[in-house]
Protein backbone atom coordinates (compact mmCIF):
# COMPACT_ATOMS: atom_id res chain seq x y z
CA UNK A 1 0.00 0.00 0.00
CA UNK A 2 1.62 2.65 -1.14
CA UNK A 3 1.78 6.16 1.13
CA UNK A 4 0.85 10.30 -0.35
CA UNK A 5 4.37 10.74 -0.55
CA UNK A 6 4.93 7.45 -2.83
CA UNK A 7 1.50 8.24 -4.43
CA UNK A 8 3.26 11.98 -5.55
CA UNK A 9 6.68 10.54 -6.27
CA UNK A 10 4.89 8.41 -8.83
CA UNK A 11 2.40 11.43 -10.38
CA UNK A 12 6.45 13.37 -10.85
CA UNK A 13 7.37 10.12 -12.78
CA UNK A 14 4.44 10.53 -14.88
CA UNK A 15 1.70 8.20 -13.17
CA UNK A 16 -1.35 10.37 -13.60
CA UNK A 17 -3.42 7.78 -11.96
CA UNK A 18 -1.22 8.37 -8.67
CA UNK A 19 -2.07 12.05 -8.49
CA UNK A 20 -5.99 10.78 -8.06
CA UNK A 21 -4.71 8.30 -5.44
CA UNK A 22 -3.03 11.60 -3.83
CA UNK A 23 -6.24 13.85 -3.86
CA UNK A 24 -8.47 10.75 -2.97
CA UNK A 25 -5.97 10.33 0.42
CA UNK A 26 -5.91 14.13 1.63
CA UNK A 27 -8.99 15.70 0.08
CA UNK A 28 -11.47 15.93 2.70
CA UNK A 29 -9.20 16.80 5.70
CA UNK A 30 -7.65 19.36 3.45
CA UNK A 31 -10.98 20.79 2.96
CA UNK A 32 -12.24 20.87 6.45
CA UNK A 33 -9.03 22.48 7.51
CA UNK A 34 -9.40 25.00 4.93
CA UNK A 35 -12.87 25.60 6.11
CA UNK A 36 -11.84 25.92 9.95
CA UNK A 37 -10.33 29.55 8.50
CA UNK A 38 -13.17 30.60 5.93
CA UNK A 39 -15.92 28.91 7.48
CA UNK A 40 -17.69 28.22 4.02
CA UNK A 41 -17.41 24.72 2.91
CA UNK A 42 -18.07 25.64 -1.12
CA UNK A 43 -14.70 28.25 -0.58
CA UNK A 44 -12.92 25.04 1.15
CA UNK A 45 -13.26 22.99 -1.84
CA UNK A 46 -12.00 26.15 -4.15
CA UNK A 47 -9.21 26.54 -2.19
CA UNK A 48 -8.64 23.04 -1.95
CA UNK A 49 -8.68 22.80 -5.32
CA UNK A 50 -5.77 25.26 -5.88
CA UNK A 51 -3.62 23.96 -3.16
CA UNK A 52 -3.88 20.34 -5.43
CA UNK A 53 -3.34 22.29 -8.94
CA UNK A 54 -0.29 24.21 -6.71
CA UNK A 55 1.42 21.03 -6.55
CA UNK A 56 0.48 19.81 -9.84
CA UNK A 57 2.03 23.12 -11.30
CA UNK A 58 5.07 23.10 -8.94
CA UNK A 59 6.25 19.63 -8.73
CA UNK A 60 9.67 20.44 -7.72
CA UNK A 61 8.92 22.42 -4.73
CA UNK A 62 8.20 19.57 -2.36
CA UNK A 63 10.91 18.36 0.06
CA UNK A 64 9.99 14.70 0.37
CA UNK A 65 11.81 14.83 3.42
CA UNK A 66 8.39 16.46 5.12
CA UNK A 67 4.94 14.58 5.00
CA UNK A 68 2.76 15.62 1.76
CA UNK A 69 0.17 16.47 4.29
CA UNK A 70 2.29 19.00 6.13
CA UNK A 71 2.86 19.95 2.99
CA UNK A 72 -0.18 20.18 1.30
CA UNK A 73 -2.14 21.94 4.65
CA UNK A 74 0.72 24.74 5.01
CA UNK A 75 -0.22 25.50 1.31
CA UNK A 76 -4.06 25.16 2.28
CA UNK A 77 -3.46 27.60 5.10
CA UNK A 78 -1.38 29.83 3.00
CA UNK A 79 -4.28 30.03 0.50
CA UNK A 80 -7.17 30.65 2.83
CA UNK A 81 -5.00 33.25 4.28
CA UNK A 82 -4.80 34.83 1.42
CA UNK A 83 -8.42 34.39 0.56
CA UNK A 84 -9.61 36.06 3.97
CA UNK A 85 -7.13 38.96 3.07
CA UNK A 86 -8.55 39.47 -0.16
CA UNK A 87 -12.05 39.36 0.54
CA UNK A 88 -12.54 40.88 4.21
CA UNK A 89 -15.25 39.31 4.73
CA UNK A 90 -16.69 38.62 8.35
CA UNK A 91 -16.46 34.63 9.50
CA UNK A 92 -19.31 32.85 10.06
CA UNK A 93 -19.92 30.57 12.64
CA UNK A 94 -18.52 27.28 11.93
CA UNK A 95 -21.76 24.82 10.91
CA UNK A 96 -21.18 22.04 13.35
CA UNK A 97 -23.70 19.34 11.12
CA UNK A 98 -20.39 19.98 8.30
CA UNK A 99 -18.09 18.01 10.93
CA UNK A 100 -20.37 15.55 12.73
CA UNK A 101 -21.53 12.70 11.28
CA UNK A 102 -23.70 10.71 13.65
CA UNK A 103 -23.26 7.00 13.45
CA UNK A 104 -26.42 4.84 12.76
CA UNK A 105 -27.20 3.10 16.29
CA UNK A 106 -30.57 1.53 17.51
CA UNK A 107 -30.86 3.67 20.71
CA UNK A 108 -32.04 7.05 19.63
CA UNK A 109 -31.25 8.35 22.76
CA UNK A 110 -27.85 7.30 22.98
CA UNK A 111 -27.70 8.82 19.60
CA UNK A 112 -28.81 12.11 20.71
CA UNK A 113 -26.44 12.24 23.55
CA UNK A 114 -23.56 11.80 21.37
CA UNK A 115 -25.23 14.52 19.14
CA UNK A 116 -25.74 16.77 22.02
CA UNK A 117 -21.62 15.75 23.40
CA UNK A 118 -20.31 16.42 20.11
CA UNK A 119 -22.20 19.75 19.43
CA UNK A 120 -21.52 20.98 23.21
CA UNK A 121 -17.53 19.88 22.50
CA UNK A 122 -17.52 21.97 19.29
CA UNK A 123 -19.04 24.82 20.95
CA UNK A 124 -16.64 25.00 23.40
CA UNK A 125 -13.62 24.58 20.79
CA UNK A 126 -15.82 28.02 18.58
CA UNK A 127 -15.01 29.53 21.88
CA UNK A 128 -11.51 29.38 22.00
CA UNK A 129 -9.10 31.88 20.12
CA UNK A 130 -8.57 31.47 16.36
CA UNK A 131 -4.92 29.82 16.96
CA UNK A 132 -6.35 27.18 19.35
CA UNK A 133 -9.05 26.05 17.21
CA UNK A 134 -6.43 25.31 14.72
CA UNK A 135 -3.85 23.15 16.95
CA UNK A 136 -6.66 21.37 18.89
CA UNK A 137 -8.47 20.35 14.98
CA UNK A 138 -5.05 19.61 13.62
CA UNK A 139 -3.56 17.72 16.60
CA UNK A 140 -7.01 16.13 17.72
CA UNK A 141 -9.06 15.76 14.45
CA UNK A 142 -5.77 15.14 12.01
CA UNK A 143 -3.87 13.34 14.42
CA UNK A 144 -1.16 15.93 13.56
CA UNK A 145 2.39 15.76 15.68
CA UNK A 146 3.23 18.92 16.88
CA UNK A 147 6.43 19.07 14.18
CA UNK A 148 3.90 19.23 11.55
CA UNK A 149 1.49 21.35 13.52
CA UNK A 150 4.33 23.81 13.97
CA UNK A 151 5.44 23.69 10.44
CA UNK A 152 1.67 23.72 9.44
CA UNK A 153 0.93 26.88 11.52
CA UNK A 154 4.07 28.81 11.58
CA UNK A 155 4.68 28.52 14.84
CA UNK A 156 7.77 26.69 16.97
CA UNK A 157 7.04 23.00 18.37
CA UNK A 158 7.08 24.60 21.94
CA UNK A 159 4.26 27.02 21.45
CA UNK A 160 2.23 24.50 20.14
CA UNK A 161 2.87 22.54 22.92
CA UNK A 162 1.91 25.81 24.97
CA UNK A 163 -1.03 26.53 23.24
CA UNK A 164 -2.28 23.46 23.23
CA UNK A 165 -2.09 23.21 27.00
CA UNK A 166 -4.11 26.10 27.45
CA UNK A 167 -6.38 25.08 25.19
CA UNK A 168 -7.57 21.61 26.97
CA UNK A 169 -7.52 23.99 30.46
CA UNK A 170 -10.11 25.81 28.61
CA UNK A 171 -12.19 23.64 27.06
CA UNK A 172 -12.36 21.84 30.30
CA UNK A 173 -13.71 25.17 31.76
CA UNK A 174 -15.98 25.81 28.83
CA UNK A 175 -17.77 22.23 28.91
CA UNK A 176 -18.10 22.22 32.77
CA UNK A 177 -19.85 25.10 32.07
CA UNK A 178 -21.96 23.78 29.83
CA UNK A 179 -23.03 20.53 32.31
């Protein structure tokens, strides 16, 4: 089975097939990433879209010493950056049914208690600052380490470590809150 980076290193050597093998792999966590900064899921997949035809057009820019997913989300960040700059716009509140999907289970109210975990959990991370919500989805949600957080996110491996501490001291506070 091969990995994105062997998927990429094949798409350079002129497998187009292994480029689809590449988008199939990182597509939707690239998206929702890109959404956790515009908070529209049609701009996601737009910007998602260039970050892939990015790497298409500049094959020789990757270091395949790095993971294609570090890779690929610093370039999705970059972009939605650059999006928000460019269009001003104010952010919406994140739509917590784009990130939850509810698993099929034969207790409905099991089922809603999940729901009504998940939704209260996600609150509580929309209340956190912007840089939080970023390391808790990327080291949580994208099992990110914190070397590609940091390289993901600009920031050195010891503030994510810092800023991810604070951020589980305050969703703890948030969701006692909430209870």
């Amino acid at each position: 089975m091969y990995c994105g980076e062997e998927y990429y290193r094949a798409f350079i050597n002129g497998d187009d097939r292994a480029f689809e093998k590449v988008v199939e792999l990182y597509s939707d966590g690239l998206i929702f990433f890109i959404n956790r900064y515009v908070h529209n899921l049609s701009e996601a997949e737009d910007i998602a879209t260039d970050t892939f035809l990015y790497i298409v057009i500049h094959k020789n820019k990757f270091d395949f010493n790095y993971s294609l997913k570090t890779f690929l989300y610093t370039i999705g960040r970059s972009k939605a950056l650059t999006f928000l700059r460019k269009n001003k716009r104010n952010k919406a509140n994140a739509n917590i049914d784009n990130y939850v999907n509810i698993a099929d289970e034969q207790d409905i109210e099991q089922t809603v208690i999940k729901g009504e975990m998940k939704k209260m959990l996600y609150e509580a991370i929309a209340q956190l600052p912007e840089d939080m919500q970023n390391i808790v989805y990327l080291f949580y949600f994208e099992n990110a380490s914190y070397q590609e957080i940091s390289v993901i996110t600009g920031k050195d491996q010891k503030q994510v470590d810092n800023l991810l501490y604070r951020a589980k001291k305050m969703l703890k506070v948030n969701m006692l809150k909430e209870v």
